[in-house]
N, C-alpha and C. Protein backbone atom coordinates (compact mmCIF):
# COMPACT_ATOMS: atom_id res chain seq x y z
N UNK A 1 39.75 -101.31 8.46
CA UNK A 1 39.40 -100.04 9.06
C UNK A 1 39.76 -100.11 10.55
N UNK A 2 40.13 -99.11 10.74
CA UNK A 2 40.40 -99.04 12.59
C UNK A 2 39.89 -98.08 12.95
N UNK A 3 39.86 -97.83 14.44
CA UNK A 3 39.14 -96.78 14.93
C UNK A 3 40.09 -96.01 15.78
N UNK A 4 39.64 -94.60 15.38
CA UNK A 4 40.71 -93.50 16.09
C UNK A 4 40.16 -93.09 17.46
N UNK A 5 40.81 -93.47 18.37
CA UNK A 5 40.24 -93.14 20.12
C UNK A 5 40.33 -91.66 20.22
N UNK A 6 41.28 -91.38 19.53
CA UNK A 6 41.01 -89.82 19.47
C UNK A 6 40.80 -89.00 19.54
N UNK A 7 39.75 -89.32 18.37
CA UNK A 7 38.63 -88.11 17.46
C UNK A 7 37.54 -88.41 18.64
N UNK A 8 36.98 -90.15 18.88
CA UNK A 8 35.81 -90.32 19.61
C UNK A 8 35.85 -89.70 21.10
N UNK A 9 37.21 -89.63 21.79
CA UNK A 9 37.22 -89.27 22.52
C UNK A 9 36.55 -87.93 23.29
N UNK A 10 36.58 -87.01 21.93
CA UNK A 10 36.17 -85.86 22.35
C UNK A 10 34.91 -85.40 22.00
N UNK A 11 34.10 -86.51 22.08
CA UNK A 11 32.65 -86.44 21.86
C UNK A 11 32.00 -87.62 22.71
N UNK A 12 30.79 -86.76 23.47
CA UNK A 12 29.78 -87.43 24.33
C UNK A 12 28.41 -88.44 22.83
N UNK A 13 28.72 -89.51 23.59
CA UNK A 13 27.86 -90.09 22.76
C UNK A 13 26.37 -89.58 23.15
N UNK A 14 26.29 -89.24 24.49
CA UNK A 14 24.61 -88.41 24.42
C UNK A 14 24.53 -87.43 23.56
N UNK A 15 25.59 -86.41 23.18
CA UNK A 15 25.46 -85.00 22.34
C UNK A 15 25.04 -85.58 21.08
N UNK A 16 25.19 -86.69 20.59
CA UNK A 16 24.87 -87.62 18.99
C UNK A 16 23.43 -87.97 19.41
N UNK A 17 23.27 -88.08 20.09
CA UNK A 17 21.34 -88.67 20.70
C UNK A 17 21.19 -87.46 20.48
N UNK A 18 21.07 -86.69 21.62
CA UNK A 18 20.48 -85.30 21.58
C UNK A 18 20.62 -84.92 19.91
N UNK A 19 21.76 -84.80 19.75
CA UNK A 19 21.43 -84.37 17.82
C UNK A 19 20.43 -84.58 17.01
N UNK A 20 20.48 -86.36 17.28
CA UNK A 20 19.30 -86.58 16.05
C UNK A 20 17.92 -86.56 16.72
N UNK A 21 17.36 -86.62 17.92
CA UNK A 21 16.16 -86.53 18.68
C UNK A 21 15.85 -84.91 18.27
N UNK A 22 16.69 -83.79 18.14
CA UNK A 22 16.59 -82.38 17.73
C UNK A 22 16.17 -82.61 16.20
N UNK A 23 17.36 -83.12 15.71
CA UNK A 23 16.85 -83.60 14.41
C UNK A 23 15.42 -84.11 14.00
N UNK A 24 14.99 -84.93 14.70
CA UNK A 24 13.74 -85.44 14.26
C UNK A 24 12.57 -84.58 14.80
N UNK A 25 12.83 -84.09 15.98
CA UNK A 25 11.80 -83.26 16.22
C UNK A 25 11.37 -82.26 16.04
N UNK A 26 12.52 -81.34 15.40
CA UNK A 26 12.66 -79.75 15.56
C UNK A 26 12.57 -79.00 16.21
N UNK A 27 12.66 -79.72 17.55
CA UNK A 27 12.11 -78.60 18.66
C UNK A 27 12.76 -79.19 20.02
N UNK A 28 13.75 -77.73 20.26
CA UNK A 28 14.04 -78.15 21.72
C UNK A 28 13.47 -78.51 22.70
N UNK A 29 12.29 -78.06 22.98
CA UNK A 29 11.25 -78.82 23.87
C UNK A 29 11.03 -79.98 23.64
N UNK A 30 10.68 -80.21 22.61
CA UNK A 30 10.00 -81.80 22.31
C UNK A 30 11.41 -82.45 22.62
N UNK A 31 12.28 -82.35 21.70
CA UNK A 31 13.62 -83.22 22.20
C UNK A 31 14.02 -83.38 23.82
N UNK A 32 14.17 -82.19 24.61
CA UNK A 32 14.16 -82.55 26.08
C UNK A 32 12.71 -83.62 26.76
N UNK A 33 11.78 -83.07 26.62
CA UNK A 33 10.91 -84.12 26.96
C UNK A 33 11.31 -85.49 26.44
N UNK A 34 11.49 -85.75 25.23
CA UNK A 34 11.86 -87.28 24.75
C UNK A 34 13.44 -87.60 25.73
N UNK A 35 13.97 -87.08 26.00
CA UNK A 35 15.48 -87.52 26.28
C UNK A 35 15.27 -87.09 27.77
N UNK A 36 14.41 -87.05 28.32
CA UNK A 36 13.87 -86.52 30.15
C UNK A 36 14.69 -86.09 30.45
N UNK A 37 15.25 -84.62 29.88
CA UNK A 37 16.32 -84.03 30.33
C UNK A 37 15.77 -82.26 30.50
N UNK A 38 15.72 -81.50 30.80
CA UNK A 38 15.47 -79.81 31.08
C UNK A 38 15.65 -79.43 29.04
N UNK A 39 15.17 -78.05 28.69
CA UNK A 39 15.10 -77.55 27.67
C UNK A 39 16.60 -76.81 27.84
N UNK A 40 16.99 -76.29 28.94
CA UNK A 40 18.79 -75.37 29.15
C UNK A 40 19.37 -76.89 28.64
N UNK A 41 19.16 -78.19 29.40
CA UNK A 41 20.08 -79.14 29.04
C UNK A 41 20.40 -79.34 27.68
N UNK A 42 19.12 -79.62 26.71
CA UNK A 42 19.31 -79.42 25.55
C UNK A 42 20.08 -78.36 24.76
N UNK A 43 19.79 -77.00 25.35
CA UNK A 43 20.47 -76.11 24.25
C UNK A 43 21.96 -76.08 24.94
N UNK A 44 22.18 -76.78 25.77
CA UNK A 44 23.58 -76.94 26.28
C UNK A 44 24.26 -77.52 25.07
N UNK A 45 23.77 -78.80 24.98
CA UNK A 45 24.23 -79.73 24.30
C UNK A 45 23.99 -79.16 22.68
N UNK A 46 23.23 -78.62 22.03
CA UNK A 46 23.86 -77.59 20.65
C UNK A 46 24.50 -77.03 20.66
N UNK A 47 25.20 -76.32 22.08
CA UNK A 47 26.15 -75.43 21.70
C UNK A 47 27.40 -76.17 21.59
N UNK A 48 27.75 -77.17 22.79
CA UNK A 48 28.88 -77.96 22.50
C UNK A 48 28.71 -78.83 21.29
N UNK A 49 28.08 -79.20 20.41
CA UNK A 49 27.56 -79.84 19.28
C UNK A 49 28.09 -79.03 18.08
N UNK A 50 27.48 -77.54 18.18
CA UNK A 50 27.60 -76.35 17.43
C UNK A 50 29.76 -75.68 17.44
N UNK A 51 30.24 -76.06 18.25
CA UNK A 51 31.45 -75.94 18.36
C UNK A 51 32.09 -77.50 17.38
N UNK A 52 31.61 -78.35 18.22
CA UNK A 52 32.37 -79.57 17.73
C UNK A 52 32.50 -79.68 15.93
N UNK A 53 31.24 -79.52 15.55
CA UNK A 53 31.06 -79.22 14.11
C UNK A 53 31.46 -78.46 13.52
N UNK A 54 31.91 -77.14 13.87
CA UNK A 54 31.59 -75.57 13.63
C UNK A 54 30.70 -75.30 12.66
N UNK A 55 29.54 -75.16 12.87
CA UNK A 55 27.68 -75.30 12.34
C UNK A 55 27.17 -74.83 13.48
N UNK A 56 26.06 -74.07 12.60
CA UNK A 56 25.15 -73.48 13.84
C UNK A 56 23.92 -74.53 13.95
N UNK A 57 24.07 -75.47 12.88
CA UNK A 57 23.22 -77.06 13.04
C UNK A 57 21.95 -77.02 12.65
N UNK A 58 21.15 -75.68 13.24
CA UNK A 58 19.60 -75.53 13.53
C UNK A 58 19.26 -74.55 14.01
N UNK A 59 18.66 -73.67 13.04
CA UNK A 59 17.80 -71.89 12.86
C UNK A 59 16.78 -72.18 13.07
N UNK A 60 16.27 -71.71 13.82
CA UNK A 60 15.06 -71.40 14.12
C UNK A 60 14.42 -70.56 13.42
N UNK A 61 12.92 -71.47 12.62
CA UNK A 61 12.00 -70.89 11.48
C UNK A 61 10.98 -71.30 11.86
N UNK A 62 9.97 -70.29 12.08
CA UNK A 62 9.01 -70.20 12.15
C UNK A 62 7.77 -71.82 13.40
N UNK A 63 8.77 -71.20 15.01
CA UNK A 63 9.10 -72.10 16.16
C UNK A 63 9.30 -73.22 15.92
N UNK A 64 9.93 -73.79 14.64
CA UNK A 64 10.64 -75.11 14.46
C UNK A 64 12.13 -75.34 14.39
N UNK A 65 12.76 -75.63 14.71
CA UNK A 65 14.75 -75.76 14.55
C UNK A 65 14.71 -76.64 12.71
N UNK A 66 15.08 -75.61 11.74
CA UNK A 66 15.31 -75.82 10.96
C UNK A 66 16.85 -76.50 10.42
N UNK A 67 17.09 -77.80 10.26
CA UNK A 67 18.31 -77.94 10.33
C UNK A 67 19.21 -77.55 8.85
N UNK A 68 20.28 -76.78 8.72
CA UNK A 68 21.28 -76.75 8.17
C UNK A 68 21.96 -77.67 7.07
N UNK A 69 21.99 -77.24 5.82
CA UNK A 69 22.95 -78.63 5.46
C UNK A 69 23.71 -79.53 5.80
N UNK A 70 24.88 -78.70 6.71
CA UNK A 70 25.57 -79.79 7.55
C UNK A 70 24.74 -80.96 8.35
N UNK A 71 23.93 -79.80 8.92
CA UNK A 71 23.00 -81.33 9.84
C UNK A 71 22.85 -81.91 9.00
N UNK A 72 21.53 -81.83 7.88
CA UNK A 72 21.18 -83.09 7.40
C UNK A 72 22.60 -84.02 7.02
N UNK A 73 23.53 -83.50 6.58
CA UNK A 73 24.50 -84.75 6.22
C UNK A 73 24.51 -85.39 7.62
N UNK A 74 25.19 -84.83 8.42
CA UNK A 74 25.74 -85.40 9.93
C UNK A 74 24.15 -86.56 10.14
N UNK A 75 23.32 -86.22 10.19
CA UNK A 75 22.00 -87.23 10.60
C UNK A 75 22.07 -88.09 10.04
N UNK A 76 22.24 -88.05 8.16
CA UNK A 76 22.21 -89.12 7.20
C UNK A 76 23.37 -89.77 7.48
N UNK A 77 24.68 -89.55 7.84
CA UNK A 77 25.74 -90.84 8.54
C UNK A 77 25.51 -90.93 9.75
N UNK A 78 24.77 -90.03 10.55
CA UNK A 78 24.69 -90.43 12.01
C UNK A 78 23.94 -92.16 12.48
N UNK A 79 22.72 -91.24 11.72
CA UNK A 79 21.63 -92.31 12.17
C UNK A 79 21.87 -93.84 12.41
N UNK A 80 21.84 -93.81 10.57
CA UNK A 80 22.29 -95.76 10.81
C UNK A 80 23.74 -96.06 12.07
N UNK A 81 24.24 -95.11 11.82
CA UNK A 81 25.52 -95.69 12.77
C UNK A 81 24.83 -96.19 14.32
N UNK A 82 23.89 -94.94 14.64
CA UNK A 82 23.48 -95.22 16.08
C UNK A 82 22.51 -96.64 16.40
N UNK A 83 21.60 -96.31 15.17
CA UNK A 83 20.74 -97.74 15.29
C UNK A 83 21.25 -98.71 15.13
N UNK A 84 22.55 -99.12 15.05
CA UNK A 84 23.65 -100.14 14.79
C UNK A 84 23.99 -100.77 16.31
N UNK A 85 24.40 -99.50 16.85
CA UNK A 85 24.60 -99.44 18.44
C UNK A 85 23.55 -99.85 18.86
N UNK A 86 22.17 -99.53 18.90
CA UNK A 86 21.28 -99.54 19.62
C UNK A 86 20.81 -100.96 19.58
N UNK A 87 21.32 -101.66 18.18
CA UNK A 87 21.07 -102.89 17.81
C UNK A 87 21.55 -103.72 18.54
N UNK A 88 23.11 -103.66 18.85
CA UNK A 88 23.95 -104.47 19.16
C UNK A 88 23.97 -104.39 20.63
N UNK A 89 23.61 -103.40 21.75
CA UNK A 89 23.36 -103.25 23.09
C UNK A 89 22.16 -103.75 23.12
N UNK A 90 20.69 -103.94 22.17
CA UNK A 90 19.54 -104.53 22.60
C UNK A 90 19.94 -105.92 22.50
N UNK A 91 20.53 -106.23 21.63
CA UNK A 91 21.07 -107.90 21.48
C UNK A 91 22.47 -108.31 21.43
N UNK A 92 22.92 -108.23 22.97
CA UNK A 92 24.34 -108.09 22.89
C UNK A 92 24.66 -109.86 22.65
């Protein structure tokens, strides 16, 4: 397997944090507080997220961000990938 500089190129590895922290939380607020970033910062980062994918990612139901089929796939290969990273930078 090799890796395409590419494709990665045109993606912020924070917009993949921010994803799944949205993901887990459902809520743009809660996700900016966890990632100490503004609530505009966050919905910044869905919209460039929301392009990159072309998915609207996460509807808002009933004041929770309901995620989309696409999301859940994108989370279910996201995740482990990141905690992989997170693995290998805690114990380089």
């Amino acid at each position: 397997m090799s890796l395409n500089e590419d494709i990665l190129l045109g993606i912020d590895l924070n917009l993949l944090l921010t994803f799944l922290v949205v993901f887990r939380e459902r809520s743009v607020s809660e996700a900016a507080r966890h990632l100490r970033v503004t609530q505009p910062a966050v919905s910044g980062s869905l919209v460039r997220l929301r392009q990159c994918f072309d998915d609207p990612l996460f509807l808002r139901r009933n004041r929770k961000m309901q995620p989309t089929p696409k999301a859940e796939e994108i989370a279910e290969a996201l995740l482990p990938a990141m905690l992989q990273i997170e693995s290998v930078i805690r114990h380089p």
